[in-house]
N, C-alpha and C. Protein backbone atom coordinates (compact mmCIF):
# COMPACT_ATOMS: atom_id res chain seq x y z
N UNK A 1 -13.90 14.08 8.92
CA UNK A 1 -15.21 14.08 8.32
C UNK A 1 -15.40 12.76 7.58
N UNK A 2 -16.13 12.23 7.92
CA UNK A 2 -17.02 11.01 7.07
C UNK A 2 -17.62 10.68 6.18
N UNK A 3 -17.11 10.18 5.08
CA UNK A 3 -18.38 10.34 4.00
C UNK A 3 -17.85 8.74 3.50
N UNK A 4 -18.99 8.50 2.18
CA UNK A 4 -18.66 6.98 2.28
C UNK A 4 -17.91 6.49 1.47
N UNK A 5 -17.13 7.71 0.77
CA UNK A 5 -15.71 7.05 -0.29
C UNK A 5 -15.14 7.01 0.94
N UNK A 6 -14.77 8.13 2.20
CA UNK A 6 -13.82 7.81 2.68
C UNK A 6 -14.14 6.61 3.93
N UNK A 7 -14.82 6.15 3.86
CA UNK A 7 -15.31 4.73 4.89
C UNK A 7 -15.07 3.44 3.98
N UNK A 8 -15.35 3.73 2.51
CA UNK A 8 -15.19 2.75 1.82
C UNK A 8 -13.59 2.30 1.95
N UNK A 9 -13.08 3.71 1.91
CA UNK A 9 -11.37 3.59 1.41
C UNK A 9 -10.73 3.08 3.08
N UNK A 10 -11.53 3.47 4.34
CA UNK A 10 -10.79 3.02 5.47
C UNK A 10 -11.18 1.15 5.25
N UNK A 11 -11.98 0.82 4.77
CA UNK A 11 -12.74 -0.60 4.83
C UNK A 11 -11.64 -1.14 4.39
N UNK A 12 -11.48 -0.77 3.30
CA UNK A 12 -10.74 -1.86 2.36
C UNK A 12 -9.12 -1.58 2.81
N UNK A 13 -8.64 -0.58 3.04
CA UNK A 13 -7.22 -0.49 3.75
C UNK A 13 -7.36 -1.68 4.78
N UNK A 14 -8.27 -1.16 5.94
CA UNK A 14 -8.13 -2.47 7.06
C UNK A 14 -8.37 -3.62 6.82
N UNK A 15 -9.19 -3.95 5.16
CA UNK A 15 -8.97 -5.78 5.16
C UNK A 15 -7.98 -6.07 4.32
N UNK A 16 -7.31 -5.10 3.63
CA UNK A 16 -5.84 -5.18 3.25
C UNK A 16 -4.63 -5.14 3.33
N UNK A 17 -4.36 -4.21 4.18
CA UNK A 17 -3.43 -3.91 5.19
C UNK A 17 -2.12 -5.28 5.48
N UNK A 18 -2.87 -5.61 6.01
CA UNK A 18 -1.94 -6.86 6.82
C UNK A 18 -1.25 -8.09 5.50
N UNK A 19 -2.32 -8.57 4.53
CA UNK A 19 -2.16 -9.50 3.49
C UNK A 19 -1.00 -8.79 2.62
N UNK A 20 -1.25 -7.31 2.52
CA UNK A 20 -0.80 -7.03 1.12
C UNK A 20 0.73 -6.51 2.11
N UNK A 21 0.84 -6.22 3.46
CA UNK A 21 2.05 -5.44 4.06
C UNK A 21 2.66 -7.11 4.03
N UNK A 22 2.64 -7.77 4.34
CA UNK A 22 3.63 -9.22 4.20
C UNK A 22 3.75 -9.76 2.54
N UNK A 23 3.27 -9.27 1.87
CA UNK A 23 3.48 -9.96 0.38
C UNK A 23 4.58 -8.84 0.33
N UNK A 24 4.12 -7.98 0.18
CA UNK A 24 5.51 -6.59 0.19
C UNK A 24 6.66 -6.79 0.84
N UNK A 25 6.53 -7.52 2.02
CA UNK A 25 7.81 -7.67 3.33
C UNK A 25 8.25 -9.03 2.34
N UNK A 26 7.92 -9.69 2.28
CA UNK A 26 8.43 -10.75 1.43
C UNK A 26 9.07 -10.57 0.12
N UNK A 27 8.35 -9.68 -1.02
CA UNK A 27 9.50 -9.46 -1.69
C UNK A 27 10.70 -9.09 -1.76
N UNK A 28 10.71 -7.95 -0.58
CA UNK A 28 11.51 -7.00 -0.46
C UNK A 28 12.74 -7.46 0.56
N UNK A 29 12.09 -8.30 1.22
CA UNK A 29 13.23 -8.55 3.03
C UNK A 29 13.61 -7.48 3.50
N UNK A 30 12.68 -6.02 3.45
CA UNK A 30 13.05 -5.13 4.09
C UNK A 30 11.82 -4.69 4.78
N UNK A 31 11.39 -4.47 6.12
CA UNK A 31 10.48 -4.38 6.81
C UNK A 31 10.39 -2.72 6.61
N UNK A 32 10.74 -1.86 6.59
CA UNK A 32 10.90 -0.05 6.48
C UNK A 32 10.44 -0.83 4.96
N UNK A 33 10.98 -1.00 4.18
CA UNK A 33 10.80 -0.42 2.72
C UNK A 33 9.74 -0.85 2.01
N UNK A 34 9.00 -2.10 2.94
CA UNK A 34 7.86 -2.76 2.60
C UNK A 34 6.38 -1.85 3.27
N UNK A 35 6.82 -1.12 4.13
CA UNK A 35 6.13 -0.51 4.54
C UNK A 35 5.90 1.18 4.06
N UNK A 36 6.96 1.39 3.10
CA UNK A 36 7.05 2.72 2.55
C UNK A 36 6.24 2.19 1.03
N UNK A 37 6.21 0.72 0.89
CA UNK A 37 5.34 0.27 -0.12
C UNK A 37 4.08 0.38 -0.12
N UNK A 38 3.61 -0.01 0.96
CA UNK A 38 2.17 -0.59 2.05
C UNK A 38 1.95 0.83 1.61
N UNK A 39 2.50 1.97 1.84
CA UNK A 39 1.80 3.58 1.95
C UNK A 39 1.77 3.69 0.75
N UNK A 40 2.55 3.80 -0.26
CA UNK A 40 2.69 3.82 -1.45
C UNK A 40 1.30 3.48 -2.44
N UNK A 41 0.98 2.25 -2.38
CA UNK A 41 -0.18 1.41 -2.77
C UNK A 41 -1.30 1.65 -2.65
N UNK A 42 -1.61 2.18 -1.06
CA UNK A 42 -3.01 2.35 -0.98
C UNK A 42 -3.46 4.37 -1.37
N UNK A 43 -2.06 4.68 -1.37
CA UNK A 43 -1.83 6.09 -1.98
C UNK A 43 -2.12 5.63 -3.41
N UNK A 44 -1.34 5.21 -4.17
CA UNK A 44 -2.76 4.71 -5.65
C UNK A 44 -3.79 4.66 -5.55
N UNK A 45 -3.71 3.37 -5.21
CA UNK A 45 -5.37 3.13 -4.59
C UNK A 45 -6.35 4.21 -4.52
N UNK A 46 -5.71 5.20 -3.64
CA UNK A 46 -6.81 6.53 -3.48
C UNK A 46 -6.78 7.29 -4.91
N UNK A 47 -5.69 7.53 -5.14
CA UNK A 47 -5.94 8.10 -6.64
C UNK A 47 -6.32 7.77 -7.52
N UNK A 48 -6.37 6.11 -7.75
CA UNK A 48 -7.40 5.61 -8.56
C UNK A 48 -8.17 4.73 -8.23
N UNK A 49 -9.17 5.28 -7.44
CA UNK A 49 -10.08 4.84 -6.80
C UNK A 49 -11.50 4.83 -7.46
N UNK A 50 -11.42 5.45 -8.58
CA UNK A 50 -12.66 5.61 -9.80
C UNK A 50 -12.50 3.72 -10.51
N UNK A 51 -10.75 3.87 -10.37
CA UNK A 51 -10.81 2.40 -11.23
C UNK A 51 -11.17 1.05 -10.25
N UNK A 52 -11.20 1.01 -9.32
CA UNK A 52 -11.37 0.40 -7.88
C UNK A 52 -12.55 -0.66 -8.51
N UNK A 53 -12.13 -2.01 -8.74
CA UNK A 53 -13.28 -2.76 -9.28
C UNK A 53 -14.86 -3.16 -7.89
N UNK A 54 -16.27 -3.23 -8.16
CA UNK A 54 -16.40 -3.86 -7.12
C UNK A 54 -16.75 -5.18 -6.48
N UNK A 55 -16.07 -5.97 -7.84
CA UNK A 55 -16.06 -7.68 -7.18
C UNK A 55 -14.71 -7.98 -6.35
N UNK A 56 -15.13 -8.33 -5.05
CA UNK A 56 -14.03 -8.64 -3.81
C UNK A 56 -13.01 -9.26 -4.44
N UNK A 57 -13.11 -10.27 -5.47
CA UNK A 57 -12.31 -10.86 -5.58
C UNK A 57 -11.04 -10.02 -6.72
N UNK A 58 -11.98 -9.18 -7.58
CA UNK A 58 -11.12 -8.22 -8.82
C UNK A 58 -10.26 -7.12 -7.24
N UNK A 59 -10.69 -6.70 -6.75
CA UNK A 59 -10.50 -5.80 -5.57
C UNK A 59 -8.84 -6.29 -4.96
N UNK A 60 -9.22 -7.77 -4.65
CA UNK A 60 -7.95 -8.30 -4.31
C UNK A 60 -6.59 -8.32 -5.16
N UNK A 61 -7.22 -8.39 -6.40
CA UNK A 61 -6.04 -8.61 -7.46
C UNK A 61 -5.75 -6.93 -7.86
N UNK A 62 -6.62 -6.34 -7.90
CA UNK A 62 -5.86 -4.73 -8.32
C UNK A 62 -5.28 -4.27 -7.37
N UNK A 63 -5.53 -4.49 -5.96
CA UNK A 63 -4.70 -4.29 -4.80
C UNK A 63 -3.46 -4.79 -5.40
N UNK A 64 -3.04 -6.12 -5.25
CA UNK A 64 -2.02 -6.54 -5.81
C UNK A 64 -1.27 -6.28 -6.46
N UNK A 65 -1.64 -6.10 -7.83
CA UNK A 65 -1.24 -5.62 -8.79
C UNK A 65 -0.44 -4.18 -8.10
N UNK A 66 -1.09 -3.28 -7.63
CA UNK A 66 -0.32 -1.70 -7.43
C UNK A 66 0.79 -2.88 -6.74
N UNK A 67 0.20 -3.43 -5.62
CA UNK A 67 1.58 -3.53 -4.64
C UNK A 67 2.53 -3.88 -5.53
N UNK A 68 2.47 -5.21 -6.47
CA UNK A 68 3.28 -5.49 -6.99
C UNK A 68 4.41 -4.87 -8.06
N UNK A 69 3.31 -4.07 -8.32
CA UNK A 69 4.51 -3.12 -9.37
C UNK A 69 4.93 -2.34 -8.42
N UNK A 70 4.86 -1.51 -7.87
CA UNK A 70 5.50 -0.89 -6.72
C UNK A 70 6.72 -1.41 -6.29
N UNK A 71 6.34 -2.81 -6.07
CA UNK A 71 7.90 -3.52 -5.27
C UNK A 71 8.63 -4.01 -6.42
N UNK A 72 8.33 -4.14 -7.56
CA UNK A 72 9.08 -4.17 -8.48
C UNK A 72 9.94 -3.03 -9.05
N UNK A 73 9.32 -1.84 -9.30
CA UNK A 73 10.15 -0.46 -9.62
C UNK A 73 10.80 -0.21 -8.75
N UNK A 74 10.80 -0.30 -6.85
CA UNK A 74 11.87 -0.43 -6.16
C UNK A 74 12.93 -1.36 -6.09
N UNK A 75 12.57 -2.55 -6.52
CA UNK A 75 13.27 -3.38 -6.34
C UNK A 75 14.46 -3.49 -7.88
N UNK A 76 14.16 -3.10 -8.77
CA UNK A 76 14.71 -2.51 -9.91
C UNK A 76 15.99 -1.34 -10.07
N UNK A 77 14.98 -0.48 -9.69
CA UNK A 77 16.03 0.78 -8.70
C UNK A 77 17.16 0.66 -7.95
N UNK A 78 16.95 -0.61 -7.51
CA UNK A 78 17.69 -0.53 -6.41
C UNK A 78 17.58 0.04 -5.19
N UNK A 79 16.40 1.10 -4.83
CA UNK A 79 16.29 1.96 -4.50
C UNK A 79 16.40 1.29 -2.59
N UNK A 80 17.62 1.34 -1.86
CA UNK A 80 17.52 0.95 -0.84
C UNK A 80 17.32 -0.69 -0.49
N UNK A 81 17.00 -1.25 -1.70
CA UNK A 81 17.32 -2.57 -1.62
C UNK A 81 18.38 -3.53 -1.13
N UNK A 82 19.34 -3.13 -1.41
CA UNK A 82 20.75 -3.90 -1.20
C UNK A 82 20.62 -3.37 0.09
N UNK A 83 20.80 -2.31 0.75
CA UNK A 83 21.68 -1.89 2.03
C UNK A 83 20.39 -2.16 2.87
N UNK A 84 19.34 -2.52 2.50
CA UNK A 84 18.27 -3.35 3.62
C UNK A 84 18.63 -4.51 3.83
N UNK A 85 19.15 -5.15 2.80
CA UNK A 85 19.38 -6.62 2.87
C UNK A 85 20.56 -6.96 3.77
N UNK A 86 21.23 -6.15 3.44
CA UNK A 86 22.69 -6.02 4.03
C UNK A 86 22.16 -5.69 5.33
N UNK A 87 21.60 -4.70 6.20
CA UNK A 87 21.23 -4.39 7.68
C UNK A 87 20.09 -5.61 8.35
N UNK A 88 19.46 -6.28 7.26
CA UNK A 88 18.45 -7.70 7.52
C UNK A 88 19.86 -8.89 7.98
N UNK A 89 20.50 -8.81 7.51
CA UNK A 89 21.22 -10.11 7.08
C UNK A 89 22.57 -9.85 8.38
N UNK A 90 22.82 -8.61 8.66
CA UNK A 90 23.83 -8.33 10.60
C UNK A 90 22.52 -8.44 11.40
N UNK A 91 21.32 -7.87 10.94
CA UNK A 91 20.37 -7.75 12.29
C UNK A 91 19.92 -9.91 12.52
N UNK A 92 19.67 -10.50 11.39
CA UNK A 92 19.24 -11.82 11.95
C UNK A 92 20.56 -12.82 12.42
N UNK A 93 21.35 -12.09 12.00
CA UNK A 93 22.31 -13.54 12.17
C UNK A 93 22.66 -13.72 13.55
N UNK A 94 22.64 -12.93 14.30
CA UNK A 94 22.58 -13.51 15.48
C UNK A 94 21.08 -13.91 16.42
N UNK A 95 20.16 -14.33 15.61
CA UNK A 95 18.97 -14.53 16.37
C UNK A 95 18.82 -16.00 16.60
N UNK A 96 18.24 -16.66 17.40
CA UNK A 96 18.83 -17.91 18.12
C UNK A 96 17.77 -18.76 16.92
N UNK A 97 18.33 -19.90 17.21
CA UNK A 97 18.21 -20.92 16.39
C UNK A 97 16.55 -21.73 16.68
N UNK A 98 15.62 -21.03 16.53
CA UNK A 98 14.27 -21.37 16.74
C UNK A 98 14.41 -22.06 15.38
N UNK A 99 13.76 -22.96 14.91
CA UNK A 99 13.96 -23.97 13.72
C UNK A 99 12.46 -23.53 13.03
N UNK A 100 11.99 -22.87 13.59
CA UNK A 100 10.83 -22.55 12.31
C UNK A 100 11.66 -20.31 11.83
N UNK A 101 12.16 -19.97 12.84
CA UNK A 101 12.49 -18.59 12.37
C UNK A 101 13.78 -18.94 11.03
N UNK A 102 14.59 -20.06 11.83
CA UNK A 102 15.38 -20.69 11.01
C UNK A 102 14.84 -20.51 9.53
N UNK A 103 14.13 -21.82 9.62
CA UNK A 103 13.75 -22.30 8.48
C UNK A 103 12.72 -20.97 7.08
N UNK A 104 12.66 -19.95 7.83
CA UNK A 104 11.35 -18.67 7.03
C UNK A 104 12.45 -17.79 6.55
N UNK A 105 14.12 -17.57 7.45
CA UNK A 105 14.82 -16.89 7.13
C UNK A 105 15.73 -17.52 6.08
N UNK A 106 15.69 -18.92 6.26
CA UNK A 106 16.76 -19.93 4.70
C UNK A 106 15.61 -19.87 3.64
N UNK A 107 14.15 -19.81 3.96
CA UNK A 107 13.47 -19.67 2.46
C UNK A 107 13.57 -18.46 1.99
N UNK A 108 13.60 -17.23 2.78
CA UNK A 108 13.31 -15.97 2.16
C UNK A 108 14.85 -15.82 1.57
N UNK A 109 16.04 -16.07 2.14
CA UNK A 109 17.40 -16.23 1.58
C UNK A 109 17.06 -16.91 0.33
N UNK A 110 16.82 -17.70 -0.05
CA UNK A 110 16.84 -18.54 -1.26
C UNK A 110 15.95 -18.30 -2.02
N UNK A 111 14.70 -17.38 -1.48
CA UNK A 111 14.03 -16.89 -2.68
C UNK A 111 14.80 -15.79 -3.21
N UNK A 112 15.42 -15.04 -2.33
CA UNK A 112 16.49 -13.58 -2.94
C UNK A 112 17.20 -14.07 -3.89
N UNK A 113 18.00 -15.26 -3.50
CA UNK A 113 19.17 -15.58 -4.14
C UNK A 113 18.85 -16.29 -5.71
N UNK A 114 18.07 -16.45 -5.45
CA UNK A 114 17.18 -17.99 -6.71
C UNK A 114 16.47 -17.01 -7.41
N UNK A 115 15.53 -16.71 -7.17
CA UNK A 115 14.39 -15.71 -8.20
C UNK A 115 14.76 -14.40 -8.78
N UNK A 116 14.70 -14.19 -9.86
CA UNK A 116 14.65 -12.73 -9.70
C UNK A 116 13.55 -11.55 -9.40
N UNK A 117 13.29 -10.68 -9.12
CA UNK A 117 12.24 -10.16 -8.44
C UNK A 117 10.80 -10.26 -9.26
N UNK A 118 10.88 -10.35 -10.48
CA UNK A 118 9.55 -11.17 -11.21
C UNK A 118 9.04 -12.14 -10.63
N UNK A 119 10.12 -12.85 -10.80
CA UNK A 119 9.88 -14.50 -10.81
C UNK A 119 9.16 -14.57 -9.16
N UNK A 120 9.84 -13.80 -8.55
CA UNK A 120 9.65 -14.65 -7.08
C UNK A 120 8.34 -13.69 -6.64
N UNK A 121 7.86 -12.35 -7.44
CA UNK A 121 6.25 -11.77 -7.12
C UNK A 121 5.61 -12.82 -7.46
N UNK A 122 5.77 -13.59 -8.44
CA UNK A 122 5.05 -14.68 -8.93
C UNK A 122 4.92 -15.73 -7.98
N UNK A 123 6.31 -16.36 -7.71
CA UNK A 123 5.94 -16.96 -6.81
C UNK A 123 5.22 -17.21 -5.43
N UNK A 124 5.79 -15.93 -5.17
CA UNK A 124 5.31 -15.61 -3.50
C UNK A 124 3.66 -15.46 -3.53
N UNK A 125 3.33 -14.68 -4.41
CA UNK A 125 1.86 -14.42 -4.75
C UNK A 125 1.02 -16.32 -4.92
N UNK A 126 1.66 -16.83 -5.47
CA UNK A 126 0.85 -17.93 -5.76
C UNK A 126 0.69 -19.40 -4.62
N UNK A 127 2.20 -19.02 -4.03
CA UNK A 127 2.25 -20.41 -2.93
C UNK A 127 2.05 -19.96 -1.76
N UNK A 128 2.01 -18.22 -1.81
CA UNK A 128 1.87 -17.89 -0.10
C UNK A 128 0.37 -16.98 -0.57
N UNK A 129 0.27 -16.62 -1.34
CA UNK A 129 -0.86 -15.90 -1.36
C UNK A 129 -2.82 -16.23 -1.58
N UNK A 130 -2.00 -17.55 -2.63
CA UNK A 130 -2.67 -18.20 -3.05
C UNK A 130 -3.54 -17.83 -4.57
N UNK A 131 -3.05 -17.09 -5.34
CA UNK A 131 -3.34 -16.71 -6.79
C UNK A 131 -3.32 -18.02 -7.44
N UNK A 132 -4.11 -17.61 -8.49
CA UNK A 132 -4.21 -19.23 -9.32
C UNK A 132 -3.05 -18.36 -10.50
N UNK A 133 -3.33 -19.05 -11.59
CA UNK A 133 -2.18 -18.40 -12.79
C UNK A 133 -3.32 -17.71 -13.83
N UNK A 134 -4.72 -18.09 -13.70
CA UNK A 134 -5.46 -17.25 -13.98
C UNK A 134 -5.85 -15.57 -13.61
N UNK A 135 -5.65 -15.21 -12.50
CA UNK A 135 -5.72 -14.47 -11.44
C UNK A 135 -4.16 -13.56 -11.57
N UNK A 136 -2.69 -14.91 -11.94
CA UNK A 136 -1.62 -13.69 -12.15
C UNK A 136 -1.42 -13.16 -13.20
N UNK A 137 -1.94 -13.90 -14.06
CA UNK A 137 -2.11 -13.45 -15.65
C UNK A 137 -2.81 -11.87 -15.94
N UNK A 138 -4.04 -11.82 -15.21
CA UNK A 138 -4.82 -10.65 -14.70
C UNK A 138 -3.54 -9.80 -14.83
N UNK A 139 -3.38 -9.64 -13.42
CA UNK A 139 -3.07 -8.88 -12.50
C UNK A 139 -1.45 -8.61 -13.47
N UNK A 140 -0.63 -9.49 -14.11
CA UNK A 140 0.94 -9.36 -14.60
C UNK A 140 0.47 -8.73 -16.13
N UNK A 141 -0.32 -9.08 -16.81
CA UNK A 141 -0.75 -8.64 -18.19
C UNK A 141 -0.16 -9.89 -19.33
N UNK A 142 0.31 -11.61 -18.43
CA UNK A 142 0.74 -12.13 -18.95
C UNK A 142 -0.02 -12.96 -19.28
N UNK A 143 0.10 -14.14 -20.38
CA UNK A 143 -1.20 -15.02 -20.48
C UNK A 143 -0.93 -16.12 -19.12
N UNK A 144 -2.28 -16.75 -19.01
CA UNK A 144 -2.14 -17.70 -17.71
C UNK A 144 -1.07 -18.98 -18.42
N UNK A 145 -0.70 -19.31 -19.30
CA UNK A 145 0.41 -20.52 -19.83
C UNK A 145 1.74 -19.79 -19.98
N UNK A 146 1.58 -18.27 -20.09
CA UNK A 146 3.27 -17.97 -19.40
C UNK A 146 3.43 -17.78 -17.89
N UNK A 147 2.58 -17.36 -17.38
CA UNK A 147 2.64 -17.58 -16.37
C UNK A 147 2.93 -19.48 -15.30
N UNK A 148 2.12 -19.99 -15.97
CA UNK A 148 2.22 -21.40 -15.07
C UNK A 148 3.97 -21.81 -15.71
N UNK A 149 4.15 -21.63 -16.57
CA UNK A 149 5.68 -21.26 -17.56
C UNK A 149 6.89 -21.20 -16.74
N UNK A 150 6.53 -19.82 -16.22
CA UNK A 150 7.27 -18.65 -15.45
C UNK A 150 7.68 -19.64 -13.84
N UNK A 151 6.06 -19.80 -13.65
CA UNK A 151 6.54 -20.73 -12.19
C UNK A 151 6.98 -21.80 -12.08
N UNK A 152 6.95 -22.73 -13.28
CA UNK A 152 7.47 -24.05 -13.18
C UNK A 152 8.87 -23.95 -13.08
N UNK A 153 9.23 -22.82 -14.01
CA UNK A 153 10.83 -22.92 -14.40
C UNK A 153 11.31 -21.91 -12.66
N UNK A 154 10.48 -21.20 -12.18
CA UNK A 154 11.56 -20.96 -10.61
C UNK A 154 11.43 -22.04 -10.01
N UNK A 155 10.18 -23.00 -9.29
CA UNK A 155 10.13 -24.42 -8.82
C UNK A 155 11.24 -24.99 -9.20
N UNK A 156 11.61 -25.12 -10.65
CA UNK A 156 12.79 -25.94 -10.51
C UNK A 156 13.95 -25.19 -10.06
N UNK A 157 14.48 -23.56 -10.42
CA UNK A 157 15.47 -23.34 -10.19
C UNK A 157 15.50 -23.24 -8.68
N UNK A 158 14.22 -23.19 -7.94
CA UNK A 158 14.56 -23.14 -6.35
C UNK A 158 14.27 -24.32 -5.86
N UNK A 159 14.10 -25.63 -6.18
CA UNK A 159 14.23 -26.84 -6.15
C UNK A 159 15.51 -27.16 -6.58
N UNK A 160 16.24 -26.94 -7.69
CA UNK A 160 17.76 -27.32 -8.04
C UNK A 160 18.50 -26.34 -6.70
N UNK A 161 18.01 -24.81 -6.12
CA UNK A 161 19.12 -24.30 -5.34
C UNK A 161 19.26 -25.11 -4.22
N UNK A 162 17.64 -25.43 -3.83
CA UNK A 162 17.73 -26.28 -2.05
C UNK A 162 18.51 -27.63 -1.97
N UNK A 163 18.84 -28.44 -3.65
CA UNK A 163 19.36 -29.62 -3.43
C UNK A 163 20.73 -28.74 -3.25
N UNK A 164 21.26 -28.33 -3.67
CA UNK A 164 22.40 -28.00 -3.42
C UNK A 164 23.10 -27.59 -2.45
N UNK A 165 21.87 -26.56 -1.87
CA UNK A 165 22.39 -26.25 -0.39
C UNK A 165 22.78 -27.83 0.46
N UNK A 166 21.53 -28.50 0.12
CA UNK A 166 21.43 -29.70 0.97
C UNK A 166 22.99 -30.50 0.71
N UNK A 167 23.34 -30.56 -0.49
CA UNK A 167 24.40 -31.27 -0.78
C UNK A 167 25.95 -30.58 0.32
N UNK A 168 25.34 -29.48 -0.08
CA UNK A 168 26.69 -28.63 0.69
C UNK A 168 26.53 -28.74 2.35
N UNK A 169 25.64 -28.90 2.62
CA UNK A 169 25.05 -29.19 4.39
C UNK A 169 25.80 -30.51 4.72
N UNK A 170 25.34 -31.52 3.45
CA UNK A 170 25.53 -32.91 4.13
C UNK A 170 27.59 -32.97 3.72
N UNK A 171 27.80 -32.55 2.55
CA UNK A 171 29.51 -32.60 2.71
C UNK A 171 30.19 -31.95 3.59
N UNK A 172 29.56 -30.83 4.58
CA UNK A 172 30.27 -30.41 5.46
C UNK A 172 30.10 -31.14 7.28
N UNK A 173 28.97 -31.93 7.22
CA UNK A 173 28.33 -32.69 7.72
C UNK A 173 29.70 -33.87 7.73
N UNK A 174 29.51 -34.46 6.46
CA UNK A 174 30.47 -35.85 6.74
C UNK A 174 31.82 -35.44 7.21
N UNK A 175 32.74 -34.26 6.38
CA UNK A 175 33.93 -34.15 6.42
C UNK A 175 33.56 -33.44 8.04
N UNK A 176 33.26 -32.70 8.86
CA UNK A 176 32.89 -32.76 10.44
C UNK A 176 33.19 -34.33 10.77
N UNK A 177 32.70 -34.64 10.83
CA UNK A 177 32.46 -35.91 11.19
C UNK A 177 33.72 -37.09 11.28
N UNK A 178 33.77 -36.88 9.73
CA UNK A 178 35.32 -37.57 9.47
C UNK A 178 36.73 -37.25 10.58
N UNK A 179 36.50 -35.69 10.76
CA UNK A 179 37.60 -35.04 11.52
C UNK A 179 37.54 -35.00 13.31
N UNK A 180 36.51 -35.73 13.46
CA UNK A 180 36.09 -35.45 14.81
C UNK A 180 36.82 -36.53 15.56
């Protein structure tokens, strides 16, 4: 049956769906658990759907917001976290060396390893999502100068991790080399 909360609520699932199921897959590196999120969220959503702002753009960020706390209280929990990562991490390692799958699976590694799950909603939200720090401030309940704060200081700590990797690439690089 049709009526127009529930057309409203299919609308906005289908222009959300996809944006908010990869911000979730990204925090999480678990494709099942990002998707037990994805249900999760728009299951708020329906329940508080009185609070449902209607500027597109507030719309986007309270979306968010559920997702984000969502993947945060799981990701807290623990709840299936580790032993996804662990079944992500046998299922890719043998997947062939395409240099862009490469390169999406060493960033999402180094955002796990580098951020902690705050830090890197923050991040992910702002360099892949495109949030300003006005917008995460909203949506986190933080001011926008802890926030720009918050991201400068992971930039550097995931800028200090990649030199390092790099350092460790190129010393195993020379000493190869040396021995060849």
């Amino acid at each position: 049956m049709h009526s127009p909360i529930n057309d409203g609520m299919e609308a906005l699932v289908r222009r959300w769906e996809r944006p908010i199921g990869l911000f979730l897959a990204q925090m999480t590196s678990s494709r099942s658990l990002a998707e037990d999120l994805l249900q999760d969220t728009f299951l708020v959503a329906w329940r508080e759907r009185a609070r449902l702002p209607e500027d597109p753009d507030a719309q986007r960020a309270w979306l968010y917001g559920i997702a984000r706390h969502r993947a945060l209280a799981a990701l807290r929990r623990g709840r299936r976290g580790r032993e996804a990562l662990a079944r992500l991490a046998r299922r890719t390692s043998g997947i062939a060396e395409d240099p862009q799958t490469a390169r999406a699976l060493a960033m999402r590694d180094l955002l796990v390893r580098t951020l902690s799950p705050e830090d890197r909603s923050l991040f992910v939200l702002r360099h892949v999502h495109g949030f300003d720090a006005t917008a995460l401030a909203e949506l986190t309940g933080m001011t926008p100068s802890a926030v720009r704060k918050r991201l400068q200081r992971a930039g550097e700590r995931m800028l200090a991790a990649h030199d390092r990797i790099e350092m460790t690439i190129e010393r195993k690089t020379a000493h190869a080399r040396a021995h060849a």
